[in-house]
N, C-alpha and C. Protein backbone atom coordinates (compact mmCIF):
# COMPACT_ATOMS: atom_id res chain seq x y z
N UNK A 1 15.29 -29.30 1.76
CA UNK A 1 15.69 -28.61 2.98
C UNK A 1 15.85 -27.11 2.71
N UNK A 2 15.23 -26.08 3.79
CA UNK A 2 15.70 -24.91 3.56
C UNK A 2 16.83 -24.54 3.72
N UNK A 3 17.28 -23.76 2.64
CA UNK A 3 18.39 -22.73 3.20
C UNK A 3 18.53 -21.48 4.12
N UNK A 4 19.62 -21.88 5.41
CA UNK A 4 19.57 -20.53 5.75
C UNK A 4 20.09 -19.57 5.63
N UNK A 5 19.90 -18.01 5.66
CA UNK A 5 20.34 -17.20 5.41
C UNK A 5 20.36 -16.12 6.20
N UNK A 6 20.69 -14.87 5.71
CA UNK A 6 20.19 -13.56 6.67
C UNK A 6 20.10 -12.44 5.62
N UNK A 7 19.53 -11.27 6.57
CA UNK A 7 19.25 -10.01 5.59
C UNK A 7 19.51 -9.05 7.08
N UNK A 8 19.69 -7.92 6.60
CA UNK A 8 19.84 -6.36 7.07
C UNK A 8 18.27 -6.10 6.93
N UNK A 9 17.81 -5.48 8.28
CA UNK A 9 16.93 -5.24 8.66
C UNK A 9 16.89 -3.58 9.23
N UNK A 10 16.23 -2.46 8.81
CA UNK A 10 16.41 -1.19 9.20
C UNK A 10 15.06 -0.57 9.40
N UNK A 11 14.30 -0.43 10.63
CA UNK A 11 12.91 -0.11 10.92
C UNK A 11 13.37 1.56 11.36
N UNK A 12 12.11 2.04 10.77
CA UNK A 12 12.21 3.66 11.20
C UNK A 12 11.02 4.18 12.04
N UNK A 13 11.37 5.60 12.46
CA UNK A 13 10.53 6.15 12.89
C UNK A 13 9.56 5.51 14.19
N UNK A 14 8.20 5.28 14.27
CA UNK A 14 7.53 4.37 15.39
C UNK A 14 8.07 2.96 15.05
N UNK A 15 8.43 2.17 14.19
CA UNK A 15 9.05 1.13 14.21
C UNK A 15 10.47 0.50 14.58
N UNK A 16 11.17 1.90 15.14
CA UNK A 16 12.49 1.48 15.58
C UNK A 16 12.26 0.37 16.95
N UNK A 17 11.48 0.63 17.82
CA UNK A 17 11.11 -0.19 18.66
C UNK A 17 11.02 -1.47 18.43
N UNK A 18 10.63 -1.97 17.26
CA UNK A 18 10.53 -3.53 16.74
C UNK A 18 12.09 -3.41 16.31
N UNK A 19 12.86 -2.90 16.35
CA UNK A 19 14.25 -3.79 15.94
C UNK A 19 14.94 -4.77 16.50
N UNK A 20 15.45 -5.98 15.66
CA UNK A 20 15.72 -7.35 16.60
C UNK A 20 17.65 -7.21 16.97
N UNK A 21 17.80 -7.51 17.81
CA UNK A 21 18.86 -7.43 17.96
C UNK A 21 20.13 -7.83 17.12
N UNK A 22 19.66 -8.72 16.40
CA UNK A 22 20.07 -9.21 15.34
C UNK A 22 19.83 -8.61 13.66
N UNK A 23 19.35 -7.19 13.92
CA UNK A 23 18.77 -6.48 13.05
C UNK A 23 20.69 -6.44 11.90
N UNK A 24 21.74 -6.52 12.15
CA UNK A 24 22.01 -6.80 10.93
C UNK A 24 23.01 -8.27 10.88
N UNK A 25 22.17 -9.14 10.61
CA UNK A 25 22.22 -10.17 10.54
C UNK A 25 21.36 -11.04 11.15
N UNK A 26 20.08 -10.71 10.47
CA UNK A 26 18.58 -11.33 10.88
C UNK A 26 18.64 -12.72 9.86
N UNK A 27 18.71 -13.56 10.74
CA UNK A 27 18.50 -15.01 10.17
C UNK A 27 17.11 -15.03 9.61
N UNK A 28 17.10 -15.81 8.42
CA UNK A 28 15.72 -16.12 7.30
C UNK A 28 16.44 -17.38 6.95
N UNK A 29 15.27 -18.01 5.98
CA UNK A 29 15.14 -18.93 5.29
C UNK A 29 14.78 -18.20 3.89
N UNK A 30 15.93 -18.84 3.01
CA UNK A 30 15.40 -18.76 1.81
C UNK A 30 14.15 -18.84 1.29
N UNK A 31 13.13 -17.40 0.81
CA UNK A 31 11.89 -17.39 0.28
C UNK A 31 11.13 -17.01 1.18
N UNK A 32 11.33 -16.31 2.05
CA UNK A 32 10.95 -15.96 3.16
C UNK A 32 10.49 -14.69 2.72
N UNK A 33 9.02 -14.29 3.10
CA UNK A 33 8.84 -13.14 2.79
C UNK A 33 8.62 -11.85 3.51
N UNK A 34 8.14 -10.31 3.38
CA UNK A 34 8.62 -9.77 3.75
C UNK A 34 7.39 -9.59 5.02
N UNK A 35 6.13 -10.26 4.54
CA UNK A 35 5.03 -10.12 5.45
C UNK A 35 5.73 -11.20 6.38
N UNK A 36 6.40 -12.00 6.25
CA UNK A 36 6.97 -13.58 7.35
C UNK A 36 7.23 -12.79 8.39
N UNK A 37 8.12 -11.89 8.01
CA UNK A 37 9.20 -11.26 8.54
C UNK A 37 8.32 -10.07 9.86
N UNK A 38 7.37 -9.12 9.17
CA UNK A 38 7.01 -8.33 10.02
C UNK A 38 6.29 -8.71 11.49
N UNK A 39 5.60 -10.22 10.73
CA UNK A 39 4.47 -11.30 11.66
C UNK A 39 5.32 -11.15 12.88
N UNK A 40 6.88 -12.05 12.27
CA UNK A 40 7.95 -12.69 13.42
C UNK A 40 8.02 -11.27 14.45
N UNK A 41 8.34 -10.61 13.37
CA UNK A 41 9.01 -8.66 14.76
C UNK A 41 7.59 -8.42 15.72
N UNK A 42 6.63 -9.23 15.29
CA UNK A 42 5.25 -8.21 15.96
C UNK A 42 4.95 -6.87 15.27
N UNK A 43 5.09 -6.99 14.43
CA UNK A 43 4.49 -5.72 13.54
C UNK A 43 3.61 -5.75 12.80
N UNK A 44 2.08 -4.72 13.20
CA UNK A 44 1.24 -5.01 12.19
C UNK A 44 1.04 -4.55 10.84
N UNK A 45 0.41 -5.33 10.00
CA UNK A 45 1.10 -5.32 8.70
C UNK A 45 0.16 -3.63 7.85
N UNK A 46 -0.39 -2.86 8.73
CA UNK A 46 -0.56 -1.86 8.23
C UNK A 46 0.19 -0.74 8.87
N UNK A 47 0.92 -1.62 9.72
CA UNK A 47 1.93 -0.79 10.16
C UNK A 47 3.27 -0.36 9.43
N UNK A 48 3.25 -1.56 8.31
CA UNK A 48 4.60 -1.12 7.49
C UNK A 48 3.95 -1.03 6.18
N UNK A 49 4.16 0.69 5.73
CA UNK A 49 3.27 1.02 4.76
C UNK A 49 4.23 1.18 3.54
N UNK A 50 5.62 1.08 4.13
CA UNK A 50 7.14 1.72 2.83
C UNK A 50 7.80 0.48 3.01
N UNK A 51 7.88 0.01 2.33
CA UNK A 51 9.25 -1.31 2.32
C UNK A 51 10.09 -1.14 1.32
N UNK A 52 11.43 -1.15 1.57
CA UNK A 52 12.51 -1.24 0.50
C UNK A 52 13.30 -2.06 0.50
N UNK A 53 13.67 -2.81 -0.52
CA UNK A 53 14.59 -3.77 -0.92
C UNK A 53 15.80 -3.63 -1.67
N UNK A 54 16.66 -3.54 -0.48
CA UNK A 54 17.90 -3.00 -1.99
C UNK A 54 17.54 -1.57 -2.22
N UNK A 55 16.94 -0.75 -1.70
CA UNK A 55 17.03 0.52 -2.37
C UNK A 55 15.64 0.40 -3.18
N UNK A 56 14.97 -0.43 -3.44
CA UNK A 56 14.07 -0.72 -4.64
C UNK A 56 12.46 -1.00 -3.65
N UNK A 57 11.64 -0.43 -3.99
CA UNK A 57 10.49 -0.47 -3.15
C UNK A 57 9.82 -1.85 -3.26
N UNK A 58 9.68 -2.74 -2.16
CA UNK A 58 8.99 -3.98 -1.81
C UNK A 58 7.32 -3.90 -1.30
N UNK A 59 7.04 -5.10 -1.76
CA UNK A 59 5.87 -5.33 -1.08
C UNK A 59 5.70 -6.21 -0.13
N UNK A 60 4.48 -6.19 0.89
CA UNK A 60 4.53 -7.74 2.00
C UNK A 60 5.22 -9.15 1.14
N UNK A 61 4.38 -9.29 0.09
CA UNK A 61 4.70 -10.55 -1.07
C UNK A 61 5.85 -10.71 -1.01
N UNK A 62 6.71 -9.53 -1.21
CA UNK A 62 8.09 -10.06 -1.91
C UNK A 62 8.84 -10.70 -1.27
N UNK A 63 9.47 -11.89 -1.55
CA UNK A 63 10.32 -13.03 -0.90
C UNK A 63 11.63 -12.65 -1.06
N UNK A 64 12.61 -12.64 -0.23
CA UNK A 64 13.71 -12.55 0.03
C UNK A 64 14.86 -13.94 -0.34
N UNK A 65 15.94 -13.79 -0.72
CA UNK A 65 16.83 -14.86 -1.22
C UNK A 65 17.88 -15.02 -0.25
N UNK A 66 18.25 -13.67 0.62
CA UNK A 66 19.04 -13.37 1.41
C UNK A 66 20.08 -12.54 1.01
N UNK A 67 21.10 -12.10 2.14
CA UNK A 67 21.83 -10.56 1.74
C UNK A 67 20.90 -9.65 1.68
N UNK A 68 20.26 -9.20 1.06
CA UNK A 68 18.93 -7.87 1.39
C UNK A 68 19.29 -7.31 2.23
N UNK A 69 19.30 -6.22 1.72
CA UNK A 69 19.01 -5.22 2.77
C UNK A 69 17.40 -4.39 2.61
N UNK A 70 16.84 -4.22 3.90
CA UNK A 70 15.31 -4.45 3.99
C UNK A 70 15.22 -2.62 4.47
N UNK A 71 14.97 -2.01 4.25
CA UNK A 71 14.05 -0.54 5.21
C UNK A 71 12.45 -0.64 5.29
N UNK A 72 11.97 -0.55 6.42
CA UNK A 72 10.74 -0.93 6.67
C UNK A 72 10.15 0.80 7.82
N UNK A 73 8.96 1.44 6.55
CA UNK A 73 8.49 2.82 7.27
C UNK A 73 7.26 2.59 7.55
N UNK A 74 7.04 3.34 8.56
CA UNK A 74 5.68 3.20 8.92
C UNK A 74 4.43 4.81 8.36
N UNK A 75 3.66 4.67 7.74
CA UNK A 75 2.69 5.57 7.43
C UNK A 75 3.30 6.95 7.73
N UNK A 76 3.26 7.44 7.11
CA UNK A 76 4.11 9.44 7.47
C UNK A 76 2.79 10.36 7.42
N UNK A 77 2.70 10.89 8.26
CA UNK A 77 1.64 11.76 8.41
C UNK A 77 2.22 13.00 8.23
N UNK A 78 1.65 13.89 8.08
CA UNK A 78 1.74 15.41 8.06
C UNK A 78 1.06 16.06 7.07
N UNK A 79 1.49 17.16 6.90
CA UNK A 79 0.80 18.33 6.21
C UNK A 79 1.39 19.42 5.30
């Protein structure tokens, strides 16, 4: 059986719009990863080009245990 859990969820910039209301205390399942996660918000996955975990830079792959805290950026343009 899975476990459930939650994580802190913090979208920036054009992605503040995908924040769930539940953004801190977003229910997961243990092993849940971080691409699961963007699918669920409607976010496309070249849309989240910065992911951080803990402070520590993530990838789609990386699976979550829960508690996390997640920052999710989208592509930065400029000059």
């Amino acid at each position: 059986m899975e476990e459930k859990t939650h994580i802190i969820i913090k979208l920036f910039a054009s992605l503040t719009r995908f924040t769930p209301d539940s953004a801190d205390k977003y229910p997961i399942s243990s092993g849940t990863s971080i691409r699961a996660i963007i699918n669920r918000l409607g976010i496309s996955e070249d849309k989240a080009k910065l992911i951080f975990i803990n402070g520590i830079k993530g990838e789609l792959d990386s699976t979550l245990k829960g508690g996390e805290r997640i920052g999710i950026f989208p592509p930065v343009g400029g000059g």
